[in-house]
PDB file of N, CA and C in Angstrom:
ATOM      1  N   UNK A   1      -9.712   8.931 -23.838  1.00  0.00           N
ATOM      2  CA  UNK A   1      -8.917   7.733 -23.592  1.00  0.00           C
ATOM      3  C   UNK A   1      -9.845   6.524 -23.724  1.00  0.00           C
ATOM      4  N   UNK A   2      -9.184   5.834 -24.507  1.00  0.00           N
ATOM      5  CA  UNK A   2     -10.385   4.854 -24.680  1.00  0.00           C
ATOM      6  C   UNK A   2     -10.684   3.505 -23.667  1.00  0.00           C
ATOM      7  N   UNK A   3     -11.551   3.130 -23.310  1.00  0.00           N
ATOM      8  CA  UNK A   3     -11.436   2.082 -22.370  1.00  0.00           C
ATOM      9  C   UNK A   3     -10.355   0.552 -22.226  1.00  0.00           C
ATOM     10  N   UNK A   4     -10.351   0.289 -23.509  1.00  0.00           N
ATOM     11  CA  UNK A   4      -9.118  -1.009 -23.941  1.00  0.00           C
ATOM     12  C   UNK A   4      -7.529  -0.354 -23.433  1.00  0.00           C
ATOM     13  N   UNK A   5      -7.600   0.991 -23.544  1.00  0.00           N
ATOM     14  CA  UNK A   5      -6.410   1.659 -23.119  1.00  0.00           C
ATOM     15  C   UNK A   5      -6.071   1.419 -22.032  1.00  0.00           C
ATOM     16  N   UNK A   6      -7.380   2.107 -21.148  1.00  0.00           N
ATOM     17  CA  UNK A   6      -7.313   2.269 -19.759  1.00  0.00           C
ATOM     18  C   UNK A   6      -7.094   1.026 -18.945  1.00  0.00           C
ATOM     19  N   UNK A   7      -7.903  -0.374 -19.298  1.00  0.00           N
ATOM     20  CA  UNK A   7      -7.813  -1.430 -18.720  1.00  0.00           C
ATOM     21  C   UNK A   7      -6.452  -2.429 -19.095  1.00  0.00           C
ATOM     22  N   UNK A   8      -6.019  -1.841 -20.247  1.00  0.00           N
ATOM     23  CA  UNK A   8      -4.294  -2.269 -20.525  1.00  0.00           C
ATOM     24  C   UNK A   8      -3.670  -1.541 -19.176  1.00  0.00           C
ATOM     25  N   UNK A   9      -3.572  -0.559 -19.483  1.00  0.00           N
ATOM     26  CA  UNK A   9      -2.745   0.331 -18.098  1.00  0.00           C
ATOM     27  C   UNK A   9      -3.177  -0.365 -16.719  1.00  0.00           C
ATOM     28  N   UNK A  10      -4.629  -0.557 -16.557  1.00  0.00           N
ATOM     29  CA  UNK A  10      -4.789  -0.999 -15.055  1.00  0.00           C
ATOM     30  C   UNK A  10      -4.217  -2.444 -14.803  1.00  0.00           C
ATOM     31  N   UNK A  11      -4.147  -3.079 -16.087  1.00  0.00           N
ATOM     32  CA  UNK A  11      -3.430  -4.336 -15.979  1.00  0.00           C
ATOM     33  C   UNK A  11      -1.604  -4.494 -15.392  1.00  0.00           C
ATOM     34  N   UNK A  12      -1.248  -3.591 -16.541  1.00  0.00           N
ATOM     35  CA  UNK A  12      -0.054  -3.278 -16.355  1.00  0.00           C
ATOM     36  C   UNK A  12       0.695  -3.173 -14.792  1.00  0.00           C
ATOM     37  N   UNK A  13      -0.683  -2.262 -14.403  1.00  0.00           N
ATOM     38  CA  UNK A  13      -0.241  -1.421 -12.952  1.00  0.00           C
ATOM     39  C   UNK A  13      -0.294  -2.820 -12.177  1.00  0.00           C
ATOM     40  N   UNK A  14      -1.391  -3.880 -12.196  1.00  0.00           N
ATOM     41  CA  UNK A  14      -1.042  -4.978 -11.432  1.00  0.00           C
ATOM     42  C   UNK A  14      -0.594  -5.977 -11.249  1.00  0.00           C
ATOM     43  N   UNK A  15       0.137  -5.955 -12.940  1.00  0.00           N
ATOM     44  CA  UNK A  15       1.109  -6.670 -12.766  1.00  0.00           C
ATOM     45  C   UNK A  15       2.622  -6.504 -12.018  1.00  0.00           C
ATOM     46  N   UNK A  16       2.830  -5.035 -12.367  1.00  0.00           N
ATOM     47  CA  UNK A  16       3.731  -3.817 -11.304  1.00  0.00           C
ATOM     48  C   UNK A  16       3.841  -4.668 -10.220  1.00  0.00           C
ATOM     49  N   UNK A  17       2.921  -4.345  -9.536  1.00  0.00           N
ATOM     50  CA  UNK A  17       2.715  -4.433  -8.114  1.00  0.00           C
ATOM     51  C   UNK A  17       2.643  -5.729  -7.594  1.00  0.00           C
ATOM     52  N   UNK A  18       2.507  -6.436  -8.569  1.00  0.00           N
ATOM     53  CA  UNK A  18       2.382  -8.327  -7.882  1.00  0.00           C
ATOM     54  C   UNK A  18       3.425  -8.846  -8.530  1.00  0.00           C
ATOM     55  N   UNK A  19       4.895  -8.121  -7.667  1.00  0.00           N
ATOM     56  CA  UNK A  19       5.915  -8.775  -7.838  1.00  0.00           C
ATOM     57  C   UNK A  19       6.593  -9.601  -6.556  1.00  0.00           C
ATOM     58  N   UNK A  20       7.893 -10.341  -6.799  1.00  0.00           N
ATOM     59  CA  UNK A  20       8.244 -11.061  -5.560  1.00  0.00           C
ATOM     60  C   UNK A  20       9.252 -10.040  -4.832  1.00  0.00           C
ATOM     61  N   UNK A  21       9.327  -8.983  -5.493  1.00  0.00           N
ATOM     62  CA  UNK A  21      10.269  -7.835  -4.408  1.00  0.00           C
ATOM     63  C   UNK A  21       9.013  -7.297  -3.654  1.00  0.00           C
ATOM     64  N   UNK A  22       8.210  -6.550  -4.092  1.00  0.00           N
ATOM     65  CA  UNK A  22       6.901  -6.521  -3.392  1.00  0.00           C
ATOM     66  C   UNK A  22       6.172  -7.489  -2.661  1.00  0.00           C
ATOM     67  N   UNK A  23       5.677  -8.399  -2.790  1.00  0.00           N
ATOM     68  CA  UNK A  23       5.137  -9.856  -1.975  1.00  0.00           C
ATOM     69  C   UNK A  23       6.138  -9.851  -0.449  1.00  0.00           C
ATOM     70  N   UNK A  24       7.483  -9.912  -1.082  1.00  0.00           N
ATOM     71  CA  UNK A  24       8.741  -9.867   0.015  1.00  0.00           C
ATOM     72  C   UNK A  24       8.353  -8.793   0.880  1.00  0.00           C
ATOM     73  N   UNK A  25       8.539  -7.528   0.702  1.00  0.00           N
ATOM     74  CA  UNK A  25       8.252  -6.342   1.386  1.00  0.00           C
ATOM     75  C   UNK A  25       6.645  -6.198   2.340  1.00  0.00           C
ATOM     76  N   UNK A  26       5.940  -6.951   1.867  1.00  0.00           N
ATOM     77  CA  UNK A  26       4.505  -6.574   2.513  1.00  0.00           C
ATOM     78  C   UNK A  26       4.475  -7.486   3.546  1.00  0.00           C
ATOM     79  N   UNK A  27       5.677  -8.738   3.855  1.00  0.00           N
ATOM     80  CA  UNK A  27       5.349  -9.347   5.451  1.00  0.00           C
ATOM     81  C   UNK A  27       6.102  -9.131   6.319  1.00  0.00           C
ATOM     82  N   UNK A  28       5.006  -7.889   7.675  1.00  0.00           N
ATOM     83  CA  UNK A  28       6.081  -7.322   8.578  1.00  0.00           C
ATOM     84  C   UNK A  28       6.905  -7.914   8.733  1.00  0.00           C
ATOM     85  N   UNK A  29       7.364  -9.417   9.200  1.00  0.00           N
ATOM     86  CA  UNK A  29       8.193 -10.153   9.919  1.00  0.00           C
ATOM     87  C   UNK A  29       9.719  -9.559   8.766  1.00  0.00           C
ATOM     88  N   UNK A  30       9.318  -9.562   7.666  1.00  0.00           N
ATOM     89  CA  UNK A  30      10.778  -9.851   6.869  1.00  0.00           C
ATOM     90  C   UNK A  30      10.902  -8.240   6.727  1.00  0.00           C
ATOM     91  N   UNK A  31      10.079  -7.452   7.232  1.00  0.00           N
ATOM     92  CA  UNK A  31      10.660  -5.777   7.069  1.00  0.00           C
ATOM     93  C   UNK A  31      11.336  -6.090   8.665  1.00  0.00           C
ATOM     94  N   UNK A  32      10.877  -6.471   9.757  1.00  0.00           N
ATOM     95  CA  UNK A  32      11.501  -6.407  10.739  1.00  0.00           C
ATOM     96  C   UNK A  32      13.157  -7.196  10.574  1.00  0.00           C
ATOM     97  N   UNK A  33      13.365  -7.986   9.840  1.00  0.00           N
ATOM     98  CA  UNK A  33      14.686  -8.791   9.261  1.00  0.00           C
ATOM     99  C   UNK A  33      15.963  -7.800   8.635  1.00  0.00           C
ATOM    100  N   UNK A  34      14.861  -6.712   7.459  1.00  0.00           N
ATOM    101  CA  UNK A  34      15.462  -5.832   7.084  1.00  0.00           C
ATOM    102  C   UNK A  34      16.078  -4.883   8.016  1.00  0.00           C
ATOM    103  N   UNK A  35      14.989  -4.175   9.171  1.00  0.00           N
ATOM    104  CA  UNK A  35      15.854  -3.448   9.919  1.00  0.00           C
ATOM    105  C   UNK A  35      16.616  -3.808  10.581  1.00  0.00           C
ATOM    106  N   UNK A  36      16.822  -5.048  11.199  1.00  0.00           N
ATOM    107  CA  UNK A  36      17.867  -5.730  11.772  1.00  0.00           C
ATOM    108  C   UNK A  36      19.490  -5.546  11.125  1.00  0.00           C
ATOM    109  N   UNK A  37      18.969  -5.764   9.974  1.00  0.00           N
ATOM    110  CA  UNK A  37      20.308  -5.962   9.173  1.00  0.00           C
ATOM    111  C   UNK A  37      20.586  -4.190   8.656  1.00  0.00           C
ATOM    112  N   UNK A  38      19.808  -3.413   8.836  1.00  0.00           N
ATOM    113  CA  UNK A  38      19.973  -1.848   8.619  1.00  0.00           C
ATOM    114  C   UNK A  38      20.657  -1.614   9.955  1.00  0.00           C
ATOM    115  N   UNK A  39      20.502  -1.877  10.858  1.00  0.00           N
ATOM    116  CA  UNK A  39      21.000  -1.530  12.258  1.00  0.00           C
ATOM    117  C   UNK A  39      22.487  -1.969  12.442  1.00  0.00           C
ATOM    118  N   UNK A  40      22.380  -3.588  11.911  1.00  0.00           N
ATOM    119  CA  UNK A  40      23.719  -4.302  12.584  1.00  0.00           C
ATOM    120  C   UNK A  40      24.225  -4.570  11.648  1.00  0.00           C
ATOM    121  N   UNK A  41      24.212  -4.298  10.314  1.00  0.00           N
ATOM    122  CA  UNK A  41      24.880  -4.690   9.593  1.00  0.00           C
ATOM    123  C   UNK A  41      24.834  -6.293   8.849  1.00  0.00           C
ATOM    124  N   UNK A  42      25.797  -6.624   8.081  1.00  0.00           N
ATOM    125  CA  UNK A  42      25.715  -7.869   7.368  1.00  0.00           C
ATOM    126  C   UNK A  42      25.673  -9.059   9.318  1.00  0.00           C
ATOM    127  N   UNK A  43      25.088 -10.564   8.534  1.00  0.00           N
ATOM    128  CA  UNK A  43      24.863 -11.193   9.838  1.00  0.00           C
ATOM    129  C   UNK A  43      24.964 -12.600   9.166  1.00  0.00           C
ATOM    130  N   UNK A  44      24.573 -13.457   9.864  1.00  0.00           N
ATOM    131  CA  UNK A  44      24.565 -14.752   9.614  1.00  0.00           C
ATOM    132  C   UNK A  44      22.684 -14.959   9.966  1.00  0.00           C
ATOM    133  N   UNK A  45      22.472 -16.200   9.922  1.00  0.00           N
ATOM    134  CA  UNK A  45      20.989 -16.479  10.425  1.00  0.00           C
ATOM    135  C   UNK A  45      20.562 -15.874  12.124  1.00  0.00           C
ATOM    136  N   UNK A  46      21.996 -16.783  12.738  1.00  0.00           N
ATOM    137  CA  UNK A  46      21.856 -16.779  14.162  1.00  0.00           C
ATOM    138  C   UNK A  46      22.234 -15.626  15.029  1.00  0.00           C
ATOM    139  N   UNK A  47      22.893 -14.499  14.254  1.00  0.00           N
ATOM    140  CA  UNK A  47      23.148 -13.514  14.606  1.00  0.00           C
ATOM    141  C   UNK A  47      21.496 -12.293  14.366  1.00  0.00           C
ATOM    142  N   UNK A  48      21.236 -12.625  13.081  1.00  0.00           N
ATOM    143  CA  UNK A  48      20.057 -11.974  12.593  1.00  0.00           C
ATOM    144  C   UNK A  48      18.475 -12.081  13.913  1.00  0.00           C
ATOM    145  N   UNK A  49      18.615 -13.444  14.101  1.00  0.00           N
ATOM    146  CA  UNK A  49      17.912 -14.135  14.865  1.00  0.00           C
ATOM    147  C   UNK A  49      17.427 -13.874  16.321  1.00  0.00           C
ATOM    148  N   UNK A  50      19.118 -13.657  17.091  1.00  0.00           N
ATOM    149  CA  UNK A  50      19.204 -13.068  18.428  1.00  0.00           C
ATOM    150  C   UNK A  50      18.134 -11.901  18.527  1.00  0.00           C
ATOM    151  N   UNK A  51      17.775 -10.876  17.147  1.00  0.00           N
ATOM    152  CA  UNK A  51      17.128  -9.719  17.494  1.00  0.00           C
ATOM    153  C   UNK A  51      15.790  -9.321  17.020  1.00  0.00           C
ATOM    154  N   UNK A  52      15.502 -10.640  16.714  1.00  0.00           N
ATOM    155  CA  UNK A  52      13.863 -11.314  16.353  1.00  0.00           C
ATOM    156  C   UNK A  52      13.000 -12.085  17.327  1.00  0.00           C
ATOM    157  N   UNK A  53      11.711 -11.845  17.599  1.00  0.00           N
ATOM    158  CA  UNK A  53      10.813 -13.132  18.314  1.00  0.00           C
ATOM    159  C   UNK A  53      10.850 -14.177  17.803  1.00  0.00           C
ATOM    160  N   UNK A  54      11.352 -14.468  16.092  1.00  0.00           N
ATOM    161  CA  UNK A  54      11.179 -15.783  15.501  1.00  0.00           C
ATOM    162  C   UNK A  54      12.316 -16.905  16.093  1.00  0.00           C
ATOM    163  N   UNK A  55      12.193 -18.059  15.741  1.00  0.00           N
ATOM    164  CA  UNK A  55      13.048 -19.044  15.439  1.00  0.00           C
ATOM    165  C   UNK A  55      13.824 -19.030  14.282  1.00  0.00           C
ATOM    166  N   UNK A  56      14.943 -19.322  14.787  1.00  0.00           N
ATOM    167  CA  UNK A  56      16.183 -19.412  13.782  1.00  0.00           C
ATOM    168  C   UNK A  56      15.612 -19.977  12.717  1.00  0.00           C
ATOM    169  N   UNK A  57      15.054 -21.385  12.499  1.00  0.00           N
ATOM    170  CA  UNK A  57      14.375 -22.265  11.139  1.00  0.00           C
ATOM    171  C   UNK A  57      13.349 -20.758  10.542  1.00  0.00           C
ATOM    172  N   UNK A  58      12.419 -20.099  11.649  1.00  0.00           N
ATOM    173  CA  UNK A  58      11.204 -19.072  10.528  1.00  0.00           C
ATOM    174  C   UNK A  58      12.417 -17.403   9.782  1.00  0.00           C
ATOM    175  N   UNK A  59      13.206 -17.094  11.312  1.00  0.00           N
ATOM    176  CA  UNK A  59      14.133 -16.094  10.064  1.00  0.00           C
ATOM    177  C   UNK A  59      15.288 -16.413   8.933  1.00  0.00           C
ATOM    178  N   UNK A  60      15.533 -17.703   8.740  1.00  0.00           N
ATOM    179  CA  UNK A  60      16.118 -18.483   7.836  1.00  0.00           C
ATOM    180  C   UNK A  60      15.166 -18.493   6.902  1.00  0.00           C
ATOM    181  N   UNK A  61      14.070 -18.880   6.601  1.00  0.00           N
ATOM    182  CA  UNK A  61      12.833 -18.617   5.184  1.00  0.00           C
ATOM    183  C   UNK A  61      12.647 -17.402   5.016  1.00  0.00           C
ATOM    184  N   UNK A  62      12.883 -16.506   5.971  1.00  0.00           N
ATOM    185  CA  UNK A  62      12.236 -14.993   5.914  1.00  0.00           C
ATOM    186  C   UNK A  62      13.276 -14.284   4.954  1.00  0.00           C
ATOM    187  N   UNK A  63      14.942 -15.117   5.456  1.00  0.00           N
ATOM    188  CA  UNK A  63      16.105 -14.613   4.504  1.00  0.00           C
ATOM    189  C   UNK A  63      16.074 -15.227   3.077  1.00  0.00           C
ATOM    190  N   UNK A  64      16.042 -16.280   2.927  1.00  0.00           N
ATOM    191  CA  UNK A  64      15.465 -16.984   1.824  1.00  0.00           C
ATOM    192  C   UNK A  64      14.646 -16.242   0.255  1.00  0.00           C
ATOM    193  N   UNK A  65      13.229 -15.713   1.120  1.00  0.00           N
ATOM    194  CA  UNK A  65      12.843 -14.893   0.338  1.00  0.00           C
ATOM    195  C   UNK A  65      13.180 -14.021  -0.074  1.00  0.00           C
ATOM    196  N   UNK A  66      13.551 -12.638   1.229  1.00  0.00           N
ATOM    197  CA  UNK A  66      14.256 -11.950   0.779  1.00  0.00           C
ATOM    198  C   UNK A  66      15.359 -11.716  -0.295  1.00  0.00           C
ATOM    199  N   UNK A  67      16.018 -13.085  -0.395  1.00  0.00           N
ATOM    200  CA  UNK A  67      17.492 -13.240  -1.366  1.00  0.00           C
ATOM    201  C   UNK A  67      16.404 -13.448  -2.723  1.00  0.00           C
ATOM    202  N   UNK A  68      15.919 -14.643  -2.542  1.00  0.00           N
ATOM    203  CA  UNK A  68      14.847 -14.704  -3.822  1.00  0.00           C
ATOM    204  C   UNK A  68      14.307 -13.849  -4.850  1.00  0.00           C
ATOM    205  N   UNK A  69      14.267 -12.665  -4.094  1.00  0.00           N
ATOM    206  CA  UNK A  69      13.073 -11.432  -4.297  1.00  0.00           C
ATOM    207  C   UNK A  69      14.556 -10.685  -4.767  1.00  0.00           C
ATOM    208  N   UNK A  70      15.770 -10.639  -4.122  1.00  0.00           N
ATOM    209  CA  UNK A  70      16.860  -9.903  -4.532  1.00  0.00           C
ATOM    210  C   UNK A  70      17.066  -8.815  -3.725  1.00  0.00           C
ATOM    211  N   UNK A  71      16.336  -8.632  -2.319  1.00  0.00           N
ATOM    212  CA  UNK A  71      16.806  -7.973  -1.614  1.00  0.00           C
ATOM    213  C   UNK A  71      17.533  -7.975  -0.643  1.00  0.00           C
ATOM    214  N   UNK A  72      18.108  -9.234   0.064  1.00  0.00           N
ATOM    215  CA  UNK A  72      19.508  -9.377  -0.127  1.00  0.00           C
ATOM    216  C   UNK A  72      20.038 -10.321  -0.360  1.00  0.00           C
ATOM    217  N   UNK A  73      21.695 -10.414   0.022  1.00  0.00           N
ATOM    218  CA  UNK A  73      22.222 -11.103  -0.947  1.00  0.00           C
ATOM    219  C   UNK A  73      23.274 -12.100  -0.144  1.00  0.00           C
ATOM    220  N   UNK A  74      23.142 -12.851  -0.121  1.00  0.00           N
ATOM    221  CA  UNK A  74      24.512 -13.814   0.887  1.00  0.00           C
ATOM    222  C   UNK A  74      25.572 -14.413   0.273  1.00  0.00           C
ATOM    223  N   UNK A  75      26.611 -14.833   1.384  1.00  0.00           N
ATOM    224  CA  UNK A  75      27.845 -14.969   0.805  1.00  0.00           C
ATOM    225  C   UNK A  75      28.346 -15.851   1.465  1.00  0.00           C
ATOM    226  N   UNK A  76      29.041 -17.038   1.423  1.00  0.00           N
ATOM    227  CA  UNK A  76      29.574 -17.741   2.367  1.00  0.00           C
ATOM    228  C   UNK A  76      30.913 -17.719   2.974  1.00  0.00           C
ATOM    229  N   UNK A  77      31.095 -17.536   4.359  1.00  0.00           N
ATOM    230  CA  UNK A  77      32.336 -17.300   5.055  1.00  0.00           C
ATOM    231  C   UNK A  77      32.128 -18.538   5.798  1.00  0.00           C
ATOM    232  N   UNK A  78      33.639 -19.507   5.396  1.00  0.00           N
ATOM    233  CA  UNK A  78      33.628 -20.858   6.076  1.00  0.00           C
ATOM    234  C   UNK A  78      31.878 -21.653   6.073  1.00  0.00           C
ATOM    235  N   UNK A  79      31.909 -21.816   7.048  1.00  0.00           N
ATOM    236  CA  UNK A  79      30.694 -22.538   7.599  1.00  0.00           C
ATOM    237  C   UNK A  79      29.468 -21.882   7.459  1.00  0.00           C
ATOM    238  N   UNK A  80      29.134 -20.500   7.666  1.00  0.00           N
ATOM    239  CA  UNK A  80      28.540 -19.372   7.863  1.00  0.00           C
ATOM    240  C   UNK A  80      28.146 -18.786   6.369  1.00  0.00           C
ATOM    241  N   UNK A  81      26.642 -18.775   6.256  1.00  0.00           N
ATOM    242  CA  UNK A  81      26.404 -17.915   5.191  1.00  0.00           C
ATOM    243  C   UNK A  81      25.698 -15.858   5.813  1.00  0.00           C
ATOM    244  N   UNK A  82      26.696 -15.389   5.231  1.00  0.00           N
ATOM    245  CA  UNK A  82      26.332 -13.967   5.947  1.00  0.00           C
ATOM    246  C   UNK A  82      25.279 -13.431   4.614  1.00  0.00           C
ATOM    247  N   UNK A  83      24.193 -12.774   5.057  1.00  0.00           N
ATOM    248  CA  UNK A  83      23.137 -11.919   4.369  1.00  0.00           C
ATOM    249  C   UNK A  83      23.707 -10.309   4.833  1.00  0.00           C
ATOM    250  N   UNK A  84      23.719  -9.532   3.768  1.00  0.00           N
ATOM    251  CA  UNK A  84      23.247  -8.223   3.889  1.00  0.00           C
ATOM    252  C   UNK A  84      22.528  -8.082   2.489  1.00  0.00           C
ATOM    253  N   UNK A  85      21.949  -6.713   2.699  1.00  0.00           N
ATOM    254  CA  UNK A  85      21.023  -5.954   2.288  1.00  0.00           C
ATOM    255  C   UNK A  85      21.599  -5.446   0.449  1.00  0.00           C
ATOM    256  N   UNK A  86      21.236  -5.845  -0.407  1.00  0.00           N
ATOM    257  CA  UNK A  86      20.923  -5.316  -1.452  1.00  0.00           C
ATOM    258  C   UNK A  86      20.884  -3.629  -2.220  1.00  0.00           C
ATOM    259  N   UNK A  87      21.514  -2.956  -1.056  1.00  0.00           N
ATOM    260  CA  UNK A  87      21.043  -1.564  -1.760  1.00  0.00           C
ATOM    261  C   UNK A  87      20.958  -0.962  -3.455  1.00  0.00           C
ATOM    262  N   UNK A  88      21.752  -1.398  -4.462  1.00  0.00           N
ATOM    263  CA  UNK A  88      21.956  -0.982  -5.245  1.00  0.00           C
ATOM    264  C   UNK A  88      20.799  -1.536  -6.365  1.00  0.00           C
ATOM    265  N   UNK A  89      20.244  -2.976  -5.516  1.00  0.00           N
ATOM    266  CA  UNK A  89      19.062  -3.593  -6.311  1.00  0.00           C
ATOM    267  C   UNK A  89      18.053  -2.743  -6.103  1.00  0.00           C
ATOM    268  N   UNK A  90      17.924  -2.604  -5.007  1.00  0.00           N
ATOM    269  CA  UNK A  90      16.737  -1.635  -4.433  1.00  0.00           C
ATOM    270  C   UNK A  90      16.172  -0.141  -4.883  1.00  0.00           C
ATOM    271  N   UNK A  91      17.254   0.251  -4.974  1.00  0.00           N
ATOM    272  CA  UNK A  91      17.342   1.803  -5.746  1.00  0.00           C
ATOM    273  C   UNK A  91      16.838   1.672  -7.277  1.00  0.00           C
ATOM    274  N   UNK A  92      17.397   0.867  -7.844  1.00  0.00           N
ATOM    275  CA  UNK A  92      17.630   0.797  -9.485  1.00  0.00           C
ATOM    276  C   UNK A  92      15.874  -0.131  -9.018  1.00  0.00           C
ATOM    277  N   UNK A  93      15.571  -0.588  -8.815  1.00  0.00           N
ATOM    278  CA  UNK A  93      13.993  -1.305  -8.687  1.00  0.00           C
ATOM    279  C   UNK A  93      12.960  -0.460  -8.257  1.00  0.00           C
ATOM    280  N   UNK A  94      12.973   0.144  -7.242  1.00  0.00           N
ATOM    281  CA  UNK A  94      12.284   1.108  -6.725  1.00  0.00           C
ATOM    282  C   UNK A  94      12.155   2.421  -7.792  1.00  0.00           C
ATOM    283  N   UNK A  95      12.989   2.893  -8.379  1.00  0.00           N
ATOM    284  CA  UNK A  95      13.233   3.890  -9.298  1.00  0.00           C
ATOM    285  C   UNK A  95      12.539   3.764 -10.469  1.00  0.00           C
ATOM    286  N   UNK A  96      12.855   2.380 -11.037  1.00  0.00           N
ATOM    287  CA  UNK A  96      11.969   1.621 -12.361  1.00  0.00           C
ATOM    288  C   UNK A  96      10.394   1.806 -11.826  1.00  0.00           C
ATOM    289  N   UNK A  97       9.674   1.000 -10.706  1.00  0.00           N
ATOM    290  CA  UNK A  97       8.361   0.689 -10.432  1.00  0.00           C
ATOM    291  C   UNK A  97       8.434   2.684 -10.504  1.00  0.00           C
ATOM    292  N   UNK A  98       8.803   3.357  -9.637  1.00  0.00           N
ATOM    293  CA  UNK A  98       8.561   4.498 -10.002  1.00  0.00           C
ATOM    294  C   UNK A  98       8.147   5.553 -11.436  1.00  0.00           C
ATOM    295  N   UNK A  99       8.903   5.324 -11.848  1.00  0.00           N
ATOM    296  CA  UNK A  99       8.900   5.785 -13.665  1.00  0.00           C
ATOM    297  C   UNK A  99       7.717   4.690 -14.609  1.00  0.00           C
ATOM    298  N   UNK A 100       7.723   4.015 -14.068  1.00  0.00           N
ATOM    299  CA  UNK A 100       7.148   2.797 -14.648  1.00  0.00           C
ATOM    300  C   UNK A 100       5.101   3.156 -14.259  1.00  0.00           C
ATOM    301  N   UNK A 101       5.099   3.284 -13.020  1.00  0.00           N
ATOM    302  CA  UNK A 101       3.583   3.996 -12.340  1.00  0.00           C
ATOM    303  C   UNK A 101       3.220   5.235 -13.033  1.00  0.00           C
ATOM    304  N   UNK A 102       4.595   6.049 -13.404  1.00  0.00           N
ATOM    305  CA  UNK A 102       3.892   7.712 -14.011  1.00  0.00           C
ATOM    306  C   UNK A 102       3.677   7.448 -15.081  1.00  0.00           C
ATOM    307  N   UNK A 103       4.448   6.666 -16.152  1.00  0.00           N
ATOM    308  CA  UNK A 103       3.527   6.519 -17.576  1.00  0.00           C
ATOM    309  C   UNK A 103       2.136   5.950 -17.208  1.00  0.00           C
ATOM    310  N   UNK A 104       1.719   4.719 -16.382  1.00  0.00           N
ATOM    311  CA  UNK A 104       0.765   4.261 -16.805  1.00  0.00           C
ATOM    312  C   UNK A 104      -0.371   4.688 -15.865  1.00  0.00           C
ATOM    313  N   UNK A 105      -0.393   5.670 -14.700  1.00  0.00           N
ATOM    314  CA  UNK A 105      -1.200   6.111 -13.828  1.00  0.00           C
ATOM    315  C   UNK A 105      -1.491   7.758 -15.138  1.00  0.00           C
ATOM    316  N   UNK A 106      -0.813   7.793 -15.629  1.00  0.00           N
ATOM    317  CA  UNK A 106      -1.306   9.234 -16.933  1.00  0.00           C
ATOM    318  C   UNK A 106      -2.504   8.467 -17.625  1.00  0.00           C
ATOM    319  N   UNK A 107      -2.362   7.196 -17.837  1.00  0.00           N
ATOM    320  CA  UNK A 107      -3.405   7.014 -18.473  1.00  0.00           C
ATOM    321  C   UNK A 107      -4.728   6.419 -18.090  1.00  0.00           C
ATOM    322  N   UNK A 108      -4.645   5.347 -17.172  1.00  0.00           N
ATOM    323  CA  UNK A 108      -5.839   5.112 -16.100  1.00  0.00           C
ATOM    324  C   UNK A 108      -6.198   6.145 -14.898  1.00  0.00           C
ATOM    325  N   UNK A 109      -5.309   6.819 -14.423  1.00  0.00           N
ATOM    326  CA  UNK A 109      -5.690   7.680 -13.289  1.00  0.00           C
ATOM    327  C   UNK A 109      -5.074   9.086 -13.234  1.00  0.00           C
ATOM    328  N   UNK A 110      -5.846   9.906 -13.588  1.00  0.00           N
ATOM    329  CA  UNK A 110      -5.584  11.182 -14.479  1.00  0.00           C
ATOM    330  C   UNK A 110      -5.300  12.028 -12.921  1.00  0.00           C
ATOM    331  N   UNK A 111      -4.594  13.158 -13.108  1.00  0.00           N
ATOM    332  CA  UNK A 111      -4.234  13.655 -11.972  1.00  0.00           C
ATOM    333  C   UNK A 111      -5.224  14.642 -11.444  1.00  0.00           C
ATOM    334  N   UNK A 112      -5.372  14.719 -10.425  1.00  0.00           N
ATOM    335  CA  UNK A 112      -6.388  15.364  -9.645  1.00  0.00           C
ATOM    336  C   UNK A 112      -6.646  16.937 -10.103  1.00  0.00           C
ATOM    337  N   UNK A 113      -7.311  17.412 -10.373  1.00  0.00           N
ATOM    338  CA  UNK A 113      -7.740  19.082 -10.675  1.00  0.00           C
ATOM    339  C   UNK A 113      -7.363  20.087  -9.664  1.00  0.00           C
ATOM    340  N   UNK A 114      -7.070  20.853  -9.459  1.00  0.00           N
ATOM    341  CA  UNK A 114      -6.868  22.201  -8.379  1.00  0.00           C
ATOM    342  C   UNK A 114      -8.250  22.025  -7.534  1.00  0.00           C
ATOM    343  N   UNK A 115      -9.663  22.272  -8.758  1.00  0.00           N
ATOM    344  CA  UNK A 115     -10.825  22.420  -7.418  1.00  0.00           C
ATOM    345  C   UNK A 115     -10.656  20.915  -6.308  1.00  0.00           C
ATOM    346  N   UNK A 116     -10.500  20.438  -7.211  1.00  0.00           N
ATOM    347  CA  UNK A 116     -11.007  18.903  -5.933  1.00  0.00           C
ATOM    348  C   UNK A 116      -9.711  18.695  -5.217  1.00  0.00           C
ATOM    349  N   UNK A 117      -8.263  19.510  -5.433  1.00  0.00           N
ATOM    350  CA  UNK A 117      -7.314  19.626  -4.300  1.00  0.00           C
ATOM    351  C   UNK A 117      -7.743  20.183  -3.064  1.00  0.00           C
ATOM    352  N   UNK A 118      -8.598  21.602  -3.373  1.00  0.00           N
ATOM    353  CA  UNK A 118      -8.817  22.462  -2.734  1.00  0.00           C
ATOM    354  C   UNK A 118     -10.190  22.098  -1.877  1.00  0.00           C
ATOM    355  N   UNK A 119     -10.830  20.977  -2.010  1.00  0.00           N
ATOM    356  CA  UNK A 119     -12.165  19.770  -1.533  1.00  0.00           C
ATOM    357  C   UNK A 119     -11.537  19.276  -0.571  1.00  0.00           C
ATOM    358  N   UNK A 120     -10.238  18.726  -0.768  1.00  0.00           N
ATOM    359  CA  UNK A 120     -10.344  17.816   0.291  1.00  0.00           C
ATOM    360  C   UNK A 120      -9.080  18.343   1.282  1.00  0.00           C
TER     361      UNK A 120
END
């Protein structure tokens, strides 16, 4: 494998990974947002809020991103914008970065041998 190969692939892989669905996902506060809304369902800010340490103004940016990033998605009822959760983005995204890592980890990061399974 030639090296121009390999450092295409390692590129690839970080570009993968330095996305805004990812960026979104890596700050606890907005995974704690997510389970909120896994628990209780679709919400508004101030409903979301009640079951956070943040302030209504910091889980309002936290939803923000989230929508940004496309993981979820809001809707407006009257006055009230309600957020839930994205599942169908998530799956079909998660699935891609998946399929997407096994072509290019075949070629920068070759899969481990039996002896050095049996090493560690």
């Amino acid at each position: 494998m030639s090296d121009a190969k390999r450092q295409r692939a390692a590129a690839d892989i970080a570009a993968l990974l330095d996305t805004p669905l990812l960026r979104a996902l890596a700050e606890p506060a907005r995974l704690e947002v997510l389970k909120v809304l896994l628990v209780h369902g679709r919400g508004d800010v101030a409903s979301i809020a009640e079951h956070l340490p943040q302030d209504r103004s910091v889980v309002s940016r936290h939803l923000q991103t989230l929508e940004d990033a496309g993981v979820v998605r809001s809707t407006r009822e009257g006055r009230h914008r309600l957020y839930e959760i994205e599942g169908d983005f998530l799956v079909e995204r998660f699935d891609f970065l998946a399929a997407r890592m096994r072509q290019l980890s075949s070629i920068c990061c070759p899969p481990v041998t039996d002896t050095k399974k049996k090493r560690a």
